[in-house]
C-alpha atoms as a PDB file:
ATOM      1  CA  UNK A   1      14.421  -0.485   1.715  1.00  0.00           C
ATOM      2  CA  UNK A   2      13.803  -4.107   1.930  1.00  0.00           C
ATOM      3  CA  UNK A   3      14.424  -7.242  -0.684  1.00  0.00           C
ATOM      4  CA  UNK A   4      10.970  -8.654  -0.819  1.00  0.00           C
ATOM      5  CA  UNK A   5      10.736 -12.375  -0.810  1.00  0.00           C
ATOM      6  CA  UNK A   6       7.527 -14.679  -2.406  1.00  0.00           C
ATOM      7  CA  UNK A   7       5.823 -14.423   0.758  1.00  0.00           C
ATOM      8  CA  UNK A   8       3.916 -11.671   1.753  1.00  0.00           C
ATOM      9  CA  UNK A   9       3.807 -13.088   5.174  1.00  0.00           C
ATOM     10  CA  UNK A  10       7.368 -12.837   5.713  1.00  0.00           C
ATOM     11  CA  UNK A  11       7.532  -9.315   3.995  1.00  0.00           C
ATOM     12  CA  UNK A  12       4.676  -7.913   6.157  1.00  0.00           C
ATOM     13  CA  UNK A  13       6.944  -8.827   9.351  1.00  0.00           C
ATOM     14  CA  UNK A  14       9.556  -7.022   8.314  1.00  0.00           C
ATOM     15  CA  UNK A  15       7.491  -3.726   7.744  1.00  0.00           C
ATOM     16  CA  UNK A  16       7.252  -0.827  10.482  1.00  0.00           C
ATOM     17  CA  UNK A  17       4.289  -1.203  13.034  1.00  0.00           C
ATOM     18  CA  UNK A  18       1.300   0.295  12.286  1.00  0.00           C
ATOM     19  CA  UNK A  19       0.793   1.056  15.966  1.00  0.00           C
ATOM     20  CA  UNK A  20      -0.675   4.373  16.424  1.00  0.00           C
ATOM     21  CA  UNK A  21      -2.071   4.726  12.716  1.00  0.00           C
ATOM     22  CA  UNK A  22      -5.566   5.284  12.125  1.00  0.00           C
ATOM     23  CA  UNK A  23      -5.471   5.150   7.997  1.00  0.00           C
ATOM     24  CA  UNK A  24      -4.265   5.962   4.869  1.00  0.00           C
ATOM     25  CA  UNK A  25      -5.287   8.394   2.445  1.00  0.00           C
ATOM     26  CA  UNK A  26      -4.477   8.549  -1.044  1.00  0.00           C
ATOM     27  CA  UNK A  27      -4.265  11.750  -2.658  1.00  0.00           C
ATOM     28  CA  UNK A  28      -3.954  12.536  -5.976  1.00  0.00           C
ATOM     29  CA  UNK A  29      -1.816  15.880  -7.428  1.00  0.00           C
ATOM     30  CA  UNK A  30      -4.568  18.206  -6.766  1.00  0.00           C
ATOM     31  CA  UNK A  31      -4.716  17.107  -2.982  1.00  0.00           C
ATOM     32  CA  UNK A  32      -8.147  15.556  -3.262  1.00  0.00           C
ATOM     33  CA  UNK A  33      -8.287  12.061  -1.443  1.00  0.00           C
ATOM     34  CA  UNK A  34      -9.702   9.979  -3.608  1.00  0.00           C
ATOM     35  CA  UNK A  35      -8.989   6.623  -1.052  1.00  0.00           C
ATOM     36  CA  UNK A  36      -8.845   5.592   1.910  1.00  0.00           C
ATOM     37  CA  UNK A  37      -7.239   2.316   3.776  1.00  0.00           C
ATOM     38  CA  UNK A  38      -8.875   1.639   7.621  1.00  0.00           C
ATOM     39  CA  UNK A  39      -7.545  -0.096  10.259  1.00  0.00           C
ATOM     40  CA  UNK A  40      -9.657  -2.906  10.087  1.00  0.00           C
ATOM     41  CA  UNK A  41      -9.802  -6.884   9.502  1.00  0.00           C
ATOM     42  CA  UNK A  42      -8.100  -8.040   6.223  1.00  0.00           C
ATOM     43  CA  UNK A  43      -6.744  -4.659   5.718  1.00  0.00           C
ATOM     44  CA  UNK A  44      -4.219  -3.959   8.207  1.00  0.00           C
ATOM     45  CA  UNK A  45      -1.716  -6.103   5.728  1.00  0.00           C
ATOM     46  CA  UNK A  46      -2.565  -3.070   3.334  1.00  0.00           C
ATOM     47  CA  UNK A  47      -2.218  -0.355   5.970  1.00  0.00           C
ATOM     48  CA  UNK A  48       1.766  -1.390   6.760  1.00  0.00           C
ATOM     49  CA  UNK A  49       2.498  -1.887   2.892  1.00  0.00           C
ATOM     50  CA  UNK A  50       1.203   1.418   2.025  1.00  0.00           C
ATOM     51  CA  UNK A  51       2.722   3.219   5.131  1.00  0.00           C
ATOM     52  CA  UNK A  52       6.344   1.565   4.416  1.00  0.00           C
ATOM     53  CA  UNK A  53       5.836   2.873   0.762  1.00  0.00           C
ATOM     54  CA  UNK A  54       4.926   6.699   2.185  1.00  0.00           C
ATOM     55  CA  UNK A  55       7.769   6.010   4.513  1.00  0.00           C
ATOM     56  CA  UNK A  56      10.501   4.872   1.402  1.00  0.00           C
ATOM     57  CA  UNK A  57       9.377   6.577  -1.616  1.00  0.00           C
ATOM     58  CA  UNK A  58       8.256  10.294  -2.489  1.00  0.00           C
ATOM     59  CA  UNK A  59       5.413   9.494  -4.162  1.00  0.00           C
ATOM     60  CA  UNK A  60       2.984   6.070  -5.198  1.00  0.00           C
ATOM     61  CA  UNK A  61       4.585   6.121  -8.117  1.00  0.00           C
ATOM     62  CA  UNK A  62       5.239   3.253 -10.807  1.00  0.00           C
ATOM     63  CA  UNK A  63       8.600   2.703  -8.885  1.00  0.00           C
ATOM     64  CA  UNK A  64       6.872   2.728  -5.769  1.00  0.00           C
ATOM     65  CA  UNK A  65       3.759   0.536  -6.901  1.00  0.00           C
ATOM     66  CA  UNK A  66       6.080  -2.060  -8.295  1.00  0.00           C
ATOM     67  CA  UNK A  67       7.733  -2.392  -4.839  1.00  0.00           C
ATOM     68  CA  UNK A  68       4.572  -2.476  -3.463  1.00  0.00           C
ATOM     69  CA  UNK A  69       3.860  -5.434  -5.499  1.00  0.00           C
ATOM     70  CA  UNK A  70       6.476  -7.270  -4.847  1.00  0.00           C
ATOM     71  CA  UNK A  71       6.010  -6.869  -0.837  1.00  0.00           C
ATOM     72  CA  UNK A  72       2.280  -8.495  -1.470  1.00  0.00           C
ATOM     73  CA  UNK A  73       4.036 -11.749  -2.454  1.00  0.00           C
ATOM     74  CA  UNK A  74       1.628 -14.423  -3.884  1.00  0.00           C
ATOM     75  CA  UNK A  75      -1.260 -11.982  -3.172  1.00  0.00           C
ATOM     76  CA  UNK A  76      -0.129 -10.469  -6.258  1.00  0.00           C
ATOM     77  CA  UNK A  77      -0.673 -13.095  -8.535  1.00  0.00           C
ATOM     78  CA  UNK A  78      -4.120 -13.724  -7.035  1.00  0.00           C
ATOM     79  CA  UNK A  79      -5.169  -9.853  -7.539  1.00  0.00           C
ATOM     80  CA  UNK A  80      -3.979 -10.205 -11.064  1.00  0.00           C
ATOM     81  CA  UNK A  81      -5.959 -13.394 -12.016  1.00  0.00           C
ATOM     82  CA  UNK A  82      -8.780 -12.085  -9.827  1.00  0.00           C
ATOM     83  CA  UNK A  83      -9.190  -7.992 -10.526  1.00  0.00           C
ATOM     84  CA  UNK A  84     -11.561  -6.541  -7.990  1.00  0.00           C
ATOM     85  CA  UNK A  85     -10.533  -9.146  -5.000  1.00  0.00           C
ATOM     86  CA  UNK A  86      -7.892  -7.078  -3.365  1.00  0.00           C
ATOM     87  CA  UNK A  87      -8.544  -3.428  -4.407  1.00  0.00           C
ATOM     88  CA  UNK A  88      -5.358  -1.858  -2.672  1.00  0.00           C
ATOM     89  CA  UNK A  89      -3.125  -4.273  -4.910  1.00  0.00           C
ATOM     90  CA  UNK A  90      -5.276  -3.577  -7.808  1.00  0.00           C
ATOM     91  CA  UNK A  91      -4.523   0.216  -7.017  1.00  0.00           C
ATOM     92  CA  UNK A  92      -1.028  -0.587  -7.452  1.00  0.00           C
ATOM     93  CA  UNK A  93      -1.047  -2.673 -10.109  1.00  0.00           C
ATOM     94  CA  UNK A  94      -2.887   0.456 -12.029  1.00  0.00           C
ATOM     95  CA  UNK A  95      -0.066   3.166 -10.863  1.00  0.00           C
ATOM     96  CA  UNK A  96       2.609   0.273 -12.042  1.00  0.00           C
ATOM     97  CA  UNK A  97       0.667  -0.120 -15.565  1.00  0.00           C
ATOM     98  CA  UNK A  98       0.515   4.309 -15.950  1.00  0.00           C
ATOM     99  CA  UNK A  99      -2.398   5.563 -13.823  1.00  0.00           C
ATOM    100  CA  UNK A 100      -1.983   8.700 -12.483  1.00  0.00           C
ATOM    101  CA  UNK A 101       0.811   8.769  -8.964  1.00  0.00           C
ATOM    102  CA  UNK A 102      -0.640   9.291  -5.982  1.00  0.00           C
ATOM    103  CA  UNK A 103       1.121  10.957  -2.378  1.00  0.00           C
ATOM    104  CA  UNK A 104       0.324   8.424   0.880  1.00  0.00           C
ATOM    105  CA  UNK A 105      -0.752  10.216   3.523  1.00  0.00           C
ATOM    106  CA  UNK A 106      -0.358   8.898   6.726  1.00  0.00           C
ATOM    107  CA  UNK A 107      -3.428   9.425   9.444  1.00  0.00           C
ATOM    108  CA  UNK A 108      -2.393   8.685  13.265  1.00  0.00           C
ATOM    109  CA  UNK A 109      -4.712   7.514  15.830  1.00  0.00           C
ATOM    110  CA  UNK A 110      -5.994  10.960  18.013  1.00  0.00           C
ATOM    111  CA  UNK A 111      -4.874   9.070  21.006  1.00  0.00           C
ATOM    112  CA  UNK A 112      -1.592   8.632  19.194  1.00  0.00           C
END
């Protein structure tokens, strides 16, 4: 598990590659996905967070969400003083506040 510093820039480089992953899914205890995180611009940041958090913890729990937090660096405080900007923190900052856990399910690329 890593020590996250204040910058998320600096955390993201120290995360797994996301080579070969097509998304994330979020599902919740009955095994319905209720999100999803795409390879795509501004969100690949999001993708290796919530990959290294399927890859460290058993669950999205508040545990896991507060890690998560930490990892985003200053993004954090921004999501916080900004709700509805960055919608993947916001997700953890619910889980780390008592919404329900979720399990991170990794999606590889079919070429993968």
């Amino acid at each position: 598990m890593i020590t996250p510093g204040p910058s998320f820039k600096e955390n993201l480089a120290r995360l797994p590659s996301i080579d070969g992953v097509e998304r994330i899914d979020l599902v919740d205890k009955s095994g319905t996905r209720v999100a999803s995180i795409e390879i795509q611009p501004g969100k690949q940041g999001s993708v290796a967070v919530y990959q290294y958090l399927g890859q460290t913890f058993d669950s999205l729990d508040a545990a896991a969400a507060e890690h998560g937090l930490a990892i985003f660096g200053e993004h954090t405080a921004d999501a916080r003083n900004h709700p509805g900007a960055h919608p993947n923190i916001d997700r953890l900052i619910g889980i780390a506040t008592g919404e329900e856990m979720l399990l991170i399910s990794v999606i590889p690329k079919a070429d993968a």
